[in-house]
Protein backbone atom coordinates (compact mmCIF):
# COMPACT_ATOMS: atom_id res chain seq x y z
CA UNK A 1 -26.44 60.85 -4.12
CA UNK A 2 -26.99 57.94 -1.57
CA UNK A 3 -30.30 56.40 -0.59
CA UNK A 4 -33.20 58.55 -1.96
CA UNK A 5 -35.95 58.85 1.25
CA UNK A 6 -39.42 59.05 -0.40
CA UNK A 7 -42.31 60.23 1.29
CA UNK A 8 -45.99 60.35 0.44
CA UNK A 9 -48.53 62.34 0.11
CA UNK A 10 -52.32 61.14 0.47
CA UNK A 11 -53.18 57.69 0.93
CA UNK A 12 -55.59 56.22 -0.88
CA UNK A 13 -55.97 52.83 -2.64
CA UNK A 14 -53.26 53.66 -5.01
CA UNK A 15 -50.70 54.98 -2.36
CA UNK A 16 -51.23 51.52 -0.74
CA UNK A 17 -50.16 49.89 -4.27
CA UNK A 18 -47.78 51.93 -4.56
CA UNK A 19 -46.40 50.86 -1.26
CA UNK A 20 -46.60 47.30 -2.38
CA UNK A 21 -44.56 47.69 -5.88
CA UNK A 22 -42.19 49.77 -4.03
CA UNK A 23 -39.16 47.79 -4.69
CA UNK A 24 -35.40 49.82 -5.25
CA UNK A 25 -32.12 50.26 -4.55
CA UNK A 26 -30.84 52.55 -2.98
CA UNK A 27 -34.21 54.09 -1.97
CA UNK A 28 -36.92 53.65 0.27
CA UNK A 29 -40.69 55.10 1.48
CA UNK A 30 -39.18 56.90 4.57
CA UNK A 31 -41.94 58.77 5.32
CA UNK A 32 -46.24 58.71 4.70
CA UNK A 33 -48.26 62.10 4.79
CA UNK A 34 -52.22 62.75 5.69
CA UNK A 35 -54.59 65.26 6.79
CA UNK A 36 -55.28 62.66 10.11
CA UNK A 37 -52.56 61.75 12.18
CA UNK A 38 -54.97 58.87 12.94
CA UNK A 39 -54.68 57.58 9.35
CA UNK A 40 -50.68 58.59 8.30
CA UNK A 41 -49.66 55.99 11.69
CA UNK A 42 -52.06 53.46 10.93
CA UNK A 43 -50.47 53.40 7.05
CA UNK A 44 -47.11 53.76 8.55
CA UNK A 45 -47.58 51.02 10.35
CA UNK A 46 -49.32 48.40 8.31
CA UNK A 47 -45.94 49.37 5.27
CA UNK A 48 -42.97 49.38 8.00
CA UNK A 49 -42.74 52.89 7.44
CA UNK A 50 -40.68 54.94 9.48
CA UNK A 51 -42.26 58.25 9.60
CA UNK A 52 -45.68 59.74 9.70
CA UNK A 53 -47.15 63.08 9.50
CA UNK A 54 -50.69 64.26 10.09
CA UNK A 55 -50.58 67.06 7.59
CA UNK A 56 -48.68 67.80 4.37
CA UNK A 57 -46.47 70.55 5.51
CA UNK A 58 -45.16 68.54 8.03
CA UNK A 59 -43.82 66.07 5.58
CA UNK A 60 -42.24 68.21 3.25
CA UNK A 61 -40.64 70.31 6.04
CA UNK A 62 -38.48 66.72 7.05
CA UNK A 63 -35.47 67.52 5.75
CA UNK A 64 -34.47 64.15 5.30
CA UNK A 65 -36.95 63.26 2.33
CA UNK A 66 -35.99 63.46 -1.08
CA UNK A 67 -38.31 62.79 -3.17
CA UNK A 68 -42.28 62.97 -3.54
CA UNK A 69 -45.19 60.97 -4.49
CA UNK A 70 -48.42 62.59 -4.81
CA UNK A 71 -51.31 60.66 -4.55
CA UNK A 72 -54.70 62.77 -3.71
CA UNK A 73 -57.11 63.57 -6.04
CA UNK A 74 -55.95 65.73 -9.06
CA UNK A 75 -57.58 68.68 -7.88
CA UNK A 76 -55.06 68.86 -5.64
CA UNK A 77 -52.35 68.43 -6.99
CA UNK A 78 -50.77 71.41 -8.59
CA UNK A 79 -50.82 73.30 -5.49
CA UNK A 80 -49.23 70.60 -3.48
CA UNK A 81 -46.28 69.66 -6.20
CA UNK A 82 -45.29 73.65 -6.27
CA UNK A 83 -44.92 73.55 -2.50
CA UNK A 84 -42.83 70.09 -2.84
CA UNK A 85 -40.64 71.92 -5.07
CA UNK A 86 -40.41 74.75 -3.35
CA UNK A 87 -39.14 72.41 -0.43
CA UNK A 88 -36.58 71.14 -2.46
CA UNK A 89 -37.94 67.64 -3.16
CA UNK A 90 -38.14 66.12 -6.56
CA UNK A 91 -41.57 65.03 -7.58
CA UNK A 92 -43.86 62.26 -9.17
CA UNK A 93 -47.17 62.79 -9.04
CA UNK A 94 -50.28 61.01 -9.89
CA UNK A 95 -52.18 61.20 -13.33
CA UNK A 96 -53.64 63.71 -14.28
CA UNK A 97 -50.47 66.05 -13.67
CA UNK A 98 -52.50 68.88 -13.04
CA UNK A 99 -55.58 70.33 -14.16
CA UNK A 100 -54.36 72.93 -16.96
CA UNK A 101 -51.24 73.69 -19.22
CA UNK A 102 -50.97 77.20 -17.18
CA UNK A 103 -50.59 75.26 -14.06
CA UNK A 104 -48.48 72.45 -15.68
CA UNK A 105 -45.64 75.60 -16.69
CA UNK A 106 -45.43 76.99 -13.47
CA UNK A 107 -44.75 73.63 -12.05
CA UNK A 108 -42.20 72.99 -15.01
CA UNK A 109 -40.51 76.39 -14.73
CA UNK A 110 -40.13 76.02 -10.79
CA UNK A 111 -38.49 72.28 -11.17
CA UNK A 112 -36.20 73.75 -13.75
CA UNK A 113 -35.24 76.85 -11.19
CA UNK A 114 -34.89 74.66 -8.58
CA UNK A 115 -32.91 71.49 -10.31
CA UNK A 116 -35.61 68.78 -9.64
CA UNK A 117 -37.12 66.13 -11.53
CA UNK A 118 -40.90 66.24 -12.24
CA UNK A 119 -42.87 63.64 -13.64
CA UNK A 120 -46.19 62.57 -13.88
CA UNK A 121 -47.06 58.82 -13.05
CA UNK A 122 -47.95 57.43 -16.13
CA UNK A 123 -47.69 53.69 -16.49
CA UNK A 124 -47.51 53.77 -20.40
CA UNK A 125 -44.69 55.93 -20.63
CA UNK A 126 -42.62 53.12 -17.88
CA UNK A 127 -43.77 49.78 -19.38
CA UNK A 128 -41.10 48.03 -21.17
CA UNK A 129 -43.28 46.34 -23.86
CA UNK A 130 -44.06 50.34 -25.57
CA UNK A 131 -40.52 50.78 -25.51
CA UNK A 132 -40.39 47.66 -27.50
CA UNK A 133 -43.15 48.41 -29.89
CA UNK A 134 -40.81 51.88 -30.52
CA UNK A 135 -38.50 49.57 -31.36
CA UNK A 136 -39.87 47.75 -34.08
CA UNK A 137 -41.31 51.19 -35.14
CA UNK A 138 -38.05 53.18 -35.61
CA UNK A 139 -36.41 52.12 -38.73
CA UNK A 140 -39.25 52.95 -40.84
CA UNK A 141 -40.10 49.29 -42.01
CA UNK A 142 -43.35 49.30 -41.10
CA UNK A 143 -44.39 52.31 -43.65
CA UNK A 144 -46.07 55.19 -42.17
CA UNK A 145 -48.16 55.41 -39.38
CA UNK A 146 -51.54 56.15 -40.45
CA UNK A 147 -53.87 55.58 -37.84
CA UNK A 148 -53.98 55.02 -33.98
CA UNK A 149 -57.90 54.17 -32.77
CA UNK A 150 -58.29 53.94 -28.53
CA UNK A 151 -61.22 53.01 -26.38
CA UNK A 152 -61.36 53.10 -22.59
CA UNK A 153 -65.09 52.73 -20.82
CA UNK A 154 -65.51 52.11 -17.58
CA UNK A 155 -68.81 52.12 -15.86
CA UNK A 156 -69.33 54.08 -12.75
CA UNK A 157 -72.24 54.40 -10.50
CA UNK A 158 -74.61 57.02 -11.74
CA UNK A 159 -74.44 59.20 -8.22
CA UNK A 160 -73.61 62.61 -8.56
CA UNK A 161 -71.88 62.32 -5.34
CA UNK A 162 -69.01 60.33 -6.57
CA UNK A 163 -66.14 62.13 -7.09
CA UNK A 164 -66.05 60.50 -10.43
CA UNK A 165 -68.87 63.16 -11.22
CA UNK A 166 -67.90 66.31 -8.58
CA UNK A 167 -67.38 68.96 -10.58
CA UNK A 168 -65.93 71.05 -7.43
CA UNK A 169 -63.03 68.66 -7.50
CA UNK A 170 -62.35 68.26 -11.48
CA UNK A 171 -64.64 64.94 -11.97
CA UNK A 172 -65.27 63.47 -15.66
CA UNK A 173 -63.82 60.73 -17.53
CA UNK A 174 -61.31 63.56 -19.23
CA UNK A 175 -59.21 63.92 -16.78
CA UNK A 176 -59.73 60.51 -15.13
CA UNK A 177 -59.42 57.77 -18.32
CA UNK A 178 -59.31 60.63 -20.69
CA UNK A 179 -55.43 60.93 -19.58
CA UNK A 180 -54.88 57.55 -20.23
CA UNK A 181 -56.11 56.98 -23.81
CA UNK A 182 -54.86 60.49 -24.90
CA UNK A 183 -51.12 59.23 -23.62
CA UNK A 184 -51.37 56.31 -25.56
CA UNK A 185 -52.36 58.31 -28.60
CA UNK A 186 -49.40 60.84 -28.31
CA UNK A 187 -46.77 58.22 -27.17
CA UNK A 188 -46.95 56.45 -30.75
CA UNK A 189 -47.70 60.31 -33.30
CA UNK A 190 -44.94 61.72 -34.49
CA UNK A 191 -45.48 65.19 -33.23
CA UNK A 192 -48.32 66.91 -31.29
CA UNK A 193 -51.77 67.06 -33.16
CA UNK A 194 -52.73 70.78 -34.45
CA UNK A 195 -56.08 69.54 -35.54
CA UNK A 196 -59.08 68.22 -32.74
CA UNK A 197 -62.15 67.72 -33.11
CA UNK A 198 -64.68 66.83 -30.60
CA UNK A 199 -67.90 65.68 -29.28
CA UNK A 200 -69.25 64.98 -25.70
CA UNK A 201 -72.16 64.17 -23.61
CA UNK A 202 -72.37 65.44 -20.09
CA UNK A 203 -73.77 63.93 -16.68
CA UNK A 204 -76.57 66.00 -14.56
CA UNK A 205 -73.42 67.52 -12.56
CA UNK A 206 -71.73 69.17 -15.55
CA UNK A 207 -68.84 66.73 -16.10
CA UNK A 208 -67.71 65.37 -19.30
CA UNK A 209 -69.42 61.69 -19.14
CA UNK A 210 -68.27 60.73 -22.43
CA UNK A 211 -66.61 62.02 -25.38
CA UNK A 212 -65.39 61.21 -28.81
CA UNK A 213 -61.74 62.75 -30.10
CA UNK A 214 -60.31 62.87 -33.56
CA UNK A 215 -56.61 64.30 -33.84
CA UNK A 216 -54.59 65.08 -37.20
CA UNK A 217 -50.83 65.90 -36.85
CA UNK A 218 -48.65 67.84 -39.70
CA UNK A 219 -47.42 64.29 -40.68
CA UNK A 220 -51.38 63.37 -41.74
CA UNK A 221 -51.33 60.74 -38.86
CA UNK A 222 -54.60 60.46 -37.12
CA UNK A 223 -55.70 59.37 -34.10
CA UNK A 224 -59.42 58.56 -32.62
CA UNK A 225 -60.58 58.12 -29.31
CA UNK A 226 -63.77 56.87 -27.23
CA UNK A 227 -64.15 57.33 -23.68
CA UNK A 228 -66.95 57.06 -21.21
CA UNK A 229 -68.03 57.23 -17.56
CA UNK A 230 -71.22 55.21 -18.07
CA UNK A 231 -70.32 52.04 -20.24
CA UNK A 232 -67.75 49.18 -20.82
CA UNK A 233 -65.67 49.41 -23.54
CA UNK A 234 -62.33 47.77 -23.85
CA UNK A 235 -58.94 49.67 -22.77
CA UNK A 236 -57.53 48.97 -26.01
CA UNK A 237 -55.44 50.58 -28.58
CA UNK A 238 -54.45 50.06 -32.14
CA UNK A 239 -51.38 51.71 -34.08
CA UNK A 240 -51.88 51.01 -38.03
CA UNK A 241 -49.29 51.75 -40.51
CA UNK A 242 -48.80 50.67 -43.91
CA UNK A 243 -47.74 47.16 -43.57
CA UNK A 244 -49.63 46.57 -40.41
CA UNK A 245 -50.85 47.27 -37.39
CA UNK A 246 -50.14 47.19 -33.43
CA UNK A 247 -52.98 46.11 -30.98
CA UNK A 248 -52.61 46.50 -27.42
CA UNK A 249 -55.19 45.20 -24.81
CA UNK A 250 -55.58 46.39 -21.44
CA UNK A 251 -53.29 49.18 -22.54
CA UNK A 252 -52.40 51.52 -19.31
CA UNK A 253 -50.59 48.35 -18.04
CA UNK A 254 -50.13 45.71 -21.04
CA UNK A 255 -46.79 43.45 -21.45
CA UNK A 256 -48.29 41.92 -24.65
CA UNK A 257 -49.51 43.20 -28.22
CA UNK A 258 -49.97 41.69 -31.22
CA UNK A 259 -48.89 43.01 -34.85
CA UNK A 260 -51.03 41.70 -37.81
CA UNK A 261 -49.84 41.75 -41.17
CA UNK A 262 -51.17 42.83 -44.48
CA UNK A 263 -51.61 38.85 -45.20
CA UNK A 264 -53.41 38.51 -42.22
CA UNK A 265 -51.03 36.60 -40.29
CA UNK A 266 -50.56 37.70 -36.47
CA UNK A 267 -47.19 37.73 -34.40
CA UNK A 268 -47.37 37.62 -30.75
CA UNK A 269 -45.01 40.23 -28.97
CA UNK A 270 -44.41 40.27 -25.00
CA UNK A 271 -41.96 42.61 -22.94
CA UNK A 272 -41.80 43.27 -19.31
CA UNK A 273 -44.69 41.82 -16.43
CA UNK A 274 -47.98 44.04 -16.34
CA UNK A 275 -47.93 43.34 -12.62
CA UNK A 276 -44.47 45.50 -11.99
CA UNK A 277 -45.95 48.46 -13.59
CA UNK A 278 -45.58 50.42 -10.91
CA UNK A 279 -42.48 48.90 -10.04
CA UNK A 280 -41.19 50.19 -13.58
CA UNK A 281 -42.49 53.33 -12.70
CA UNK A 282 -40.60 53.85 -9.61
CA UNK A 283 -37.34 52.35 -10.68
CA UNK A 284 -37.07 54.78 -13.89
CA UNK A 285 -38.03 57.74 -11.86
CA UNK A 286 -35.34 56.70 -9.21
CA UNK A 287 -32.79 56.54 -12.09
CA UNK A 288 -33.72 59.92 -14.07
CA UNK A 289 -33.34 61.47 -10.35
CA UNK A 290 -30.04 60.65 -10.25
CA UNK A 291 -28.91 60.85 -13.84
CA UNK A 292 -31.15 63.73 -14.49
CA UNK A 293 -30.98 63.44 -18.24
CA UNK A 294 -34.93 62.43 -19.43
CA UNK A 295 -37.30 64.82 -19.54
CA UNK A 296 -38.98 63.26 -22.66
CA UNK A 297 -42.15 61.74 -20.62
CA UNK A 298 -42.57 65.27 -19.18
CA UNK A 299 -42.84 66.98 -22.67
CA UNK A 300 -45.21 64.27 -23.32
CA UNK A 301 -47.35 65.26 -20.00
CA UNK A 302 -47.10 68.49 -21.01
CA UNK A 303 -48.60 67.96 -24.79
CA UNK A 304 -51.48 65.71 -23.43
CA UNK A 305 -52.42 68.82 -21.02
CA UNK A 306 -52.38 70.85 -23.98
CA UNK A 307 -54.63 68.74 -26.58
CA UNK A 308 -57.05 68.60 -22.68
CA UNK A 309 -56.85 71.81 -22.62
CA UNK A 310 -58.50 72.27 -26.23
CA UNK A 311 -61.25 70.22 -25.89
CA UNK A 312 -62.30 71.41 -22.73
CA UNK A 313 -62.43 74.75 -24.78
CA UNK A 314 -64.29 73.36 -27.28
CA UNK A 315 -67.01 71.38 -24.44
CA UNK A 316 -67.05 75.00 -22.72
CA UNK A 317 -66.17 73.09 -19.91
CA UNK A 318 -64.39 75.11 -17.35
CA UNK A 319 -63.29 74.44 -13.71
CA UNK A 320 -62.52 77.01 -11.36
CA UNK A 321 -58.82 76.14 -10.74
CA UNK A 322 -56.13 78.47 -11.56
């Protein structure tokens, strides 16, 4: 295959730092996508970027583009990653994935059909210092795991105008920071939890504006979890086992942890640079594209839809999204 052409879709604050990590061989941002004409050109030409298209079709009609980057709000995004791959063009797409598990295996089944790569852009799954922590995890030396605790809080402006809180386009700290802490959580557990249980509190709108998540896998590892809309809590997780534990601050993006031992002594661990994480990102999805041979973040995508999937069930919380 010779130089991938990306192109991308919505552009929001995140496209724009996406356009700033993008760093590769071999590939490039060849083209930008919007619903103004006004806005793609303006992006196009702040980045250098060669083409731009004032509405989605357009872009994935080019010919010329390869791959995909989806980067409007989730509510979108199932719809627009089945007509990427319908187009031919492999796809990464912006946390959360999708809204549901149903739409998450039609995507899935059409990339298979079709030969692409799919992936969701999830920073955990691409920073070098968890692959590093699986590391020291592998050969069993560490006992089992027994419990993982995560907390991410981040305080947003009470207005029910936010999209934050919109229920018409899947608001709530779920599928927002939700995604994030549940990753985390299923990254490190042996094998996908058949036990949740669940509390929330929701905002005037109807969103989930907090929650807290226990999880229990066949293994007996647990896992709990505290998120919320309306408070700050630190983005931190901890993986305990029996002769130790793992904490990790600033998780989504962290290239340091510690591990304390049963004696209380504390070893300092660093891998990769927290500002690359996209970088990372782009870079592994550029190589699976070409080797085609790791779908493992992608089963993980899919497992974190699932265990959303239940507690939304269990809140009664439905959105009107096929």
């Amino acid at each position: 295959m010779k130089e991938l052409n990306w192109g991308i879709l919505g552009l929001g604050s995140i496209a724009t730092s996406f356009t700033v990590a993008f760093t590769a061989k071999d590939a490039k941002i060849y083209a930008v996508g919007s619903r103004s004409i006004e806005k793609a050109e303006q992006f196009a030409k702040d980045h250098g970027i060669e083409k731009a298209y004032g509405s989605y079709d357009d872009l994935l009609n080019d010919p010329s583009i390869n791959v995909v980057y989806i980067a409007t709000p989730h509510s979108h995004h199932a719809d627009l990653i089945m007509k990427s791959l319908a187009h031919g063009k492999h796809v990464l797409c912006e946390k959360a994935i999708v809204m549901n598990t149903k739409q998450l295996d039609a995507a899935m089944k059409l990339a298979k059909e079709k030969e692409l790569v799919l992936a969701e852009a999830m920073t955990i799954y691409h920073m070098p210092l968890y692959q590093e922590l699986k590391k020291r995890t592998a050969d069993g030396a560490l006992g089992k795991l027994k419990m993982i605790q995560v907390s991410f809080g981040s305080l947003k402006e009470a207005d029910p105008l936010n999209r934050f809180f919109n229920k018409d386009i899947a608001g709530g700290a779920l599928l927002d920071i939700g995604t994030y802490a549940l990753s985390f959580a299923r990254f490190f557990l042996s094998s996908q939890p058949k036990e949740v249980l669940t509390t929330v509190n929701f905002f005037e709108t109807g969103v989930d504006e907090e929650a807290g998540i226990i999880l229990k896998n066949d293994e007996n590892e647990m896992a709990t979890i505290a998120i919320t809309f309306r408070a700050k809590m630190p983005k931190q997780g901890v993986v305990a086992f029996e002769k130790g534990y793992f904490t990790v601050t600033d998780f989504p993006r962290a290239d340091e942890a510690t591990f304390t031992h049963p004696d209380g002594s504390v070893e300092r661990i660093q891998a990769g640079d927290k500002s690359q994480a996209l970088t990372y990102e782009i870079c592994h999805f550029n190589e699976i594209v070409r080797t085609k041979n790791d779908t493992s973040s992608l089963n993980l995508t899919h497992d974190v839809m699932e265990i959303m999937d239940t507690l939304r069930e269990k809140w009664d919380l439905n959105f009107d999204f096929e």
